[in-house]
Protein backbone atom coordinates (compact mmCIF):
# COMPACT_ATOMS: atom_id res chain seq x y z
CA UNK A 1 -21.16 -0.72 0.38
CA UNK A 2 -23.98 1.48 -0.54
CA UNK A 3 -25.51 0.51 -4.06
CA UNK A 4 -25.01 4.30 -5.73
CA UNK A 5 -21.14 4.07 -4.43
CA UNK A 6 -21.45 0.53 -6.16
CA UNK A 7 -22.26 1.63 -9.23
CA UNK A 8 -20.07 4.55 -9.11
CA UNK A 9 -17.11 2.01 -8.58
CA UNK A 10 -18.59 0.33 -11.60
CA UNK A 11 -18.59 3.23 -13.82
CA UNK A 12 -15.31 4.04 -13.11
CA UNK A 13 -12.89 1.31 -14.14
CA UNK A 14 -13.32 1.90 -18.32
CA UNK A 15 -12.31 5.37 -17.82
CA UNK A 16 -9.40 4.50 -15.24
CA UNK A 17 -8.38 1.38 -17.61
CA UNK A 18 -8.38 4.02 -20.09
CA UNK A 19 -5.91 6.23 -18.18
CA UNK A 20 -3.83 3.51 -17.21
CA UNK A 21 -3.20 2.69 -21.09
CA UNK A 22 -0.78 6.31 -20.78
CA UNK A 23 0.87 5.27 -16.94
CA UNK A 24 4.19 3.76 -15.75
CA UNK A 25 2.88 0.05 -15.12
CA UNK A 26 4.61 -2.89 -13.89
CA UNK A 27 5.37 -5.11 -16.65
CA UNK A 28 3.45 -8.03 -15.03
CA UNK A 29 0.55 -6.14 -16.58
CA UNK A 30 -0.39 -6.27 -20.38
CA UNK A 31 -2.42 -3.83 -22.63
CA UNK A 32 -5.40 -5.44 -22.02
CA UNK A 33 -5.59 -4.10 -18.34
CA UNK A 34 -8.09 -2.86 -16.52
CA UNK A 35 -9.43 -2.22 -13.14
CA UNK A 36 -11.87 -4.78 -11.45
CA UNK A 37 -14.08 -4.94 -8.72
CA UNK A 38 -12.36 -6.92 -5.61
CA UNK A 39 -13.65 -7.37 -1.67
CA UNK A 40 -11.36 -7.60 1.01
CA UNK A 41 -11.33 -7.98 4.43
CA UNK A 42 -9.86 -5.23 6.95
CA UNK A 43 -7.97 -5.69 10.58
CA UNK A 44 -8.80 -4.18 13.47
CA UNK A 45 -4.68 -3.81 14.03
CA UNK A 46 -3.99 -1.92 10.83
CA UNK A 47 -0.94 -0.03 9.56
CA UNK A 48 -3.21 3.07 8.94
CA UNK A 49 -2.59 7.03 8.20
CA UNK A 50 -5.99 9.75 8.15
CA UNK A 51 -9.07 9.42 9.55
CA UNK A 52 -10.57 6.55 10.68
CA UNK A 53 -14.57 8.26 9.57
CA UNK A 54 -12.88 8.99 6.09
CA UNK A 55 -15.26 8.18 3.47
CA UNK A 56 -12.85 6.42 1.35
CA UNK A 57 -10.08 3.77 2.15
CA UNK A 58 -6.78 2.99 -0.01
CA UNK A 59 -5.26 -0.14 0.73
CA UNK A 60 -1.69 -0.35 -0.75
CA UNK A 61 0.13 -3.94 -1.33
CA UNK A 62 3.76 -2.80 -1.29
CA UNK A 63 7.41 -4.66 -1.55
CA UNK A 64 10.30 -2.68 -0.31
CA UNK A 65 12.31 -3.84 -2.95
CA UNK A 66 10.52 -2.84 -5.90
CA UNK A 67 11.46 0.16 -8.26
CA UNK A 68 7.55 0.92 -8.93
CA UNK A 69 6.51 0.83 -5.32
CA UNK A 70 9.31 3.63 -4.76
CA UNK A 71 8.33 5.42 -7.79
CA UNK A 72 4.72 5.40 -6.10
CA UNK A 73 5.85 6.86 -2.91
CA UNK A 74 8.71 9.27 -4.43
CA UNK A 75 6.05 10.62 -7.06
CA UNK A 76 2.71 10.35 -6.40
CA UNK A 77 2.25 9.68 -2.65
CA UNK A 78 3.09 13.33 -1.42
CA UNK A 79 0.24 14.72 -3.36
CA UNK A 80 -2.09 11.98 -1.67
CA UNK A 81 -1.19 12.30 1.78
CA UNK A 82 -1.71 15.87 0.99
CA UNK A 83 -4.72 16.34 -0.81
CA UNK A 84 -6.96 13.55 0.57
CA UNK A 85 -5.09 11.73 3.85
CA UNK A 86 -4.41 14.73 5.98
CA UNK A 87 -8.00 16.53 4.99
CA UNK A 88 -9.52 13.44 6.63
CA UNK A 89 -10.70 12.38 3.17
CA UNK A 90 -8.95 9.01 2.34
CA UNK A 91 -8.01 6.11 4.91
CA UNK A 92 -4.47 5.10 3.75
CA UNK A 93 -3.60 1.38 4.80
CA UNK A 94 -0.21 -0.15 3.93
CA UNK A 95 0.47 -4.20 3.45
CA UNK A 96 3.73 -6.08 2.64
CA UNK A 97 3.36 -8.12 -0.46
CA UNK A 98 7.03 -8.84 -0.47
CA UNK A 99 8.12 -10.73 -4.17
CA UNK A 100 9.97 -13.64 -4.00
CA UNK A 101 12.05 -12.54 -6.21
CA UNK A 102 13.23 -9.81 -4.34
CA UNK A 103 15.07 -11.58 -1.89
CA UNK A 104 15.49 -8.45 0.53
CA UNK A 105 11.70 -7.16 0.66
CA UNK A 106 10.84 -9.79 3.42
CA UNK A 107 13.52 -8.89 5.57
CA UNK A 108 12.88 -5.09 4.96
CA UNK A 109 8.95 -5.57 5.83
CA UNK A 110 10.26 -7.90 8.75
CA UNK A 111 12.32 -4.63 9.64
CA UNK A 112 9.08 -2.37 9.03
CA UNK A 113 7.03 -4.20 11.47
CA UNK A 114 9.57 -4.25 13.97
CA UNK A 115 10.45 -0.38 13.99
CA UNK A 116 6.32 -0.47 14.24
CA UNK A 117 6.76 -1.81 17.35
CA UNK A 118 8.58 0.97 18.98
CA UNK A 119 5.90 3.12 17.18
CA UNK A 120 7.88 3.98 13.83
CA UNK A 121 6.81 2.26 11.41
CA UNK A 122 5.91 5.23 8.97
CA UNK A 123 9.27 6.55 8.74
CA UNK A 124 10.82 3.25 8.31
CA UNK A 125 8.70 2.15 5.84
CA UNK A 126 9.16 5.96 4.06
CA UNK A 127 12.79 5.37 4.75
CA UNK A 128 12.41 1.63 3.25
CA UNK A 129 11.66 3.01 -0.06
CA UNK A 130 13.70 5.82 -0.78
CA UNK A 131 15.79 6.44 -4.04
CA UNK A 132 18.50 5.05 -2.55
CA UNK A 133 17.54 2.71 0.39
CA UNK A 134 20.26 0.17 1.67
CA UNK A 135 17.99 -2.76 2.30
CA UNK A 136 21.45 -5.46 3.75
CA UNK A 137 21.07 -6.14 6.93
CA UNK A 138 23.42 -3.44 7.97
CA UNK A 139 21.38 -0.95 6.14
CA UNK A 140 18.52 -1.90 7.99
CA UNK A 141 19.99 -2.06 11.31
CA UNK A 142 21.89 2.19 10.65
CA UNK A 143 17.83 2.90 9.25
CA UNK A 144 16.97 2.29 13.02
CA UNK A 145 19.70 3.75 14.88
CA UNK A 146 18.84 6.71 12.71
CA UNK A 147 15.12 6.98 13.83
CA UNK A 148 16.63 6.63 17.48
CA UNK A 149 15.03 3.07 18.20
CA UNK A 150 16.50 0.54 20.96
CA UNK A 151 18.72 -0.89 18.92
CA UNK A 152 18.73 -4.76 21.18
CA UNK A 153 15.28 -4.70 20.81
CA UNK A 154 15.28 -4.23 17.35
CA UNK A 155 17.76 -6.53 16.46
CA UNK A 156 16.20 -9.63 18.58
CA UNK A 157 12.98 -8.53 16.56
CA UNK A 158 14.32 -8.80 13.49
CA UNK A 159 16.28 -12.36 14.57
CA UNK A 160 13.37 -14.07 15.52
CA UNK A 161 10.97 -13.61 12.29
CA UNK A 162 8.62 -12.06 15.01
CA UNK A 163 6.19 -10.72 11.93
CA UNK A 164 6.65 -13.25 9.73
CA UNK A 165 2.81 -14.75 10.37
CA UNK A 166 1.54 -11.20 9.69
CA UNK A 167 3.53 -10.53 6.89
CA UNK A 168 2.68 -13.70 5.53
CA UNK A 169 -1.16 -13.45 5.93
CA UNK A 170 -0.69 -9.96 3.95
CA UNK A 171 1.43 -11.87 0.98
CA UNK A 172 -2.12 -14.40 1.38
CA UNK A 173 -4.66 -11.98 1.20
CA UNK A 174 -2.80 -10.38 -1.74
CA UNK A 175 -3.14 -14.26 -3.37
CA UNK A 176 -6.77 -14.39 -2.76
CA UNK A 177 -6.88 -11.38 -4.52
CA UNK A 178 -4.83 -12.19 -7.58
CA UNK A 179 -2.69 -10.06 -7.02
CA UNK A 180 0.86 -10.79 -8.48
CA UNK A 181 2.69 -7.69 -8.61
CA UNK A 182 3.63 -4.50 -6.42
CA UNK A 183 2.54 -1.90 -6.03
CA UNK A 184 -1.08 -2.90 -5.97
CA UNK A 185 -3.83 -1.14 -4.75
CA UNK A 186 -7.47 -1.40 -3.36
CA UNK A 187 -9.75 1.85 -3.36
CA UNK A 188 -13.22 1.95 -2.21
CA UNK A 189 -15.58 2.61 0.40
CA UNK A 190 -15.28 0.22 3.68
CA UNK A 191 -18.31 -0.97 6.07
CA UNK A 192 -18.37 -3.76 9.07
CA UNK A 193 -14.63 -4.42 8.14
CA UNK A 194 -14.99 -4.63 4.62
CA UNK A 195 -13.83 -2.93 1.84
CA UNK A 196 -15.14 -3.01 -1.55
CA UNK A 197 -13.51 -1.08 -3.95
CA UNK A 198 -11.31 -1.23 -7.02
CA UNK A 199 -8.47 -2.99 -7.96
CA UNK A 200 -6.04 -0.42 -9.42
CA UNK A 201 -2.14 -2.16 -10.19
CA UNK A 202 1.37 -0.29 -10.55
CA UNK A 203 2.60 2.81 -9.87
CA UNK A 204 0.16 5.01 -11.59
CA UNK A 205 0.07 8.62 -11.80
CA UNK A 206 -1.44 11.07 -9.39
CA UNK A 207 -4.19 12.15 -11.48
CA UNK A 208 -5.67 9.05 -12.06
CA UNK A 209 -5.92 8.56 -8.63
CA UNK A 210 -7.49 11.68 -8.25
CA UNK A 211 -9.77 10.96 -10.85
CA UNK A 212 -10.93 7.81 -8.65
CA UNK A 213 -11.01 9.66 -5.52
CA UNK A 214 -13.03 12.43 -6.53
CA UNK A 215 -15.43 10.00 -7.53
CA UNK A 216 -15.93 8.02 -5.28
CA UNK A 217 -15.64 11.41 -2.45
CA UNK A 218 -18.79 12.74 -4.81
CA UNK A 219 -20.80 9.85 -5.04
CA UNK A 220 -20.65 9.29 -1.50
């Protein structure tokens, strides 16, 4: 990462800890939080949306099970996707981070990564966290007939844990990270597979997002 986009990332976690004091938070997090600087590694094979040149990536840790994550992408998502992912702006990258307390977010990201498979993994995972989402195994299984996907196929998917090695390298990554609650999210700028960027935890409002976005999109 370039030093001045360093030092912009820098700057910008009091006044984004400062915003988060006011935003819908998981409770995992007390009052004393505050963003931090975290690097991660990227995959070639990603679960992306927007351009690939953007100038800033968003890396989401998500769990299909969890009220905040759907809060995030009821609430504040459409504005993103609108504003910054489809102007070629912002990278968006999604990773399963499923709790283990949440006893159907593995089979639900096991269900993502299977509809991804048959190329439809966005509107299963949109689908995934709805309001109202039926994540039993029959939900899952009338989520794919509805997006039309070979139903067999799907099914022996799902059966044999096919993506349980990815989705448990994402739950690792997550670790290394400290990350311990959903939704989570890494902003910054990314180079040679990395990305260096901000730590930024629950499902905060849009405008402090924006607030890190424009940032970052100025400083770049």
């Amino acid at each position: 990462m370039p030093a001045h986009s360093a030092r912009a990332l820098a700057g910008l976690a009091l006044g984004v800890a400062l915003a988060a004091t006011t935003a819908v938070r998981a409770p995992a997090q007390g009052d004393g939080y505050a963003p931090r600087r975290v690097q991660m590694k990227l995959g070639a094979l990603e679960y992306a949306l927007g351009s690939a040149n953007a100038p800033v990536t968003l890396v989401e840790f998500t769990d299909y099970q969890c009220p905040y994550c759907r809060r995030f992408q009821t609430e504040t998502w459409p504005q993103l996707k609108r504003r910054y992912i489809d102007t070629g702006q912002v990278r968006f990258i999604v990773r399963d981070l499923p709790l283990s307390f949440h006893s159907s977010a593995r089979p639900a990201a096991e269900a993502a990564h299977c509809a991804g498979e048959q190329g439809r993994f966005w509107p299963m995972h949109a689908g995934l966290l709805g309001k109202d989402a039926d994540l039993t195994p029959h939900g899952l299984e009338e989520r794919a007939r509805s997006l039309g996907l070979d139903l067999a196929r799907f099914r022996a998917c799902v059966a044999a844990n096919k993506y349980e090695p990815a989705i448990a390298a994402n739950a690792a990554e997550a670790g290394a990270l400290d990350i311990r609650g959903t939704p989570a999210f890494v902003v910054g700028a990314a180079a040679h597979g990395e990305l260096d960027g901000l730590l930024l935890e629950g499902a905060l409002p849009y405008e402090d997002f924006r607030t890190v976005l424009e940032a970052l999109l100025a400083s770049g």
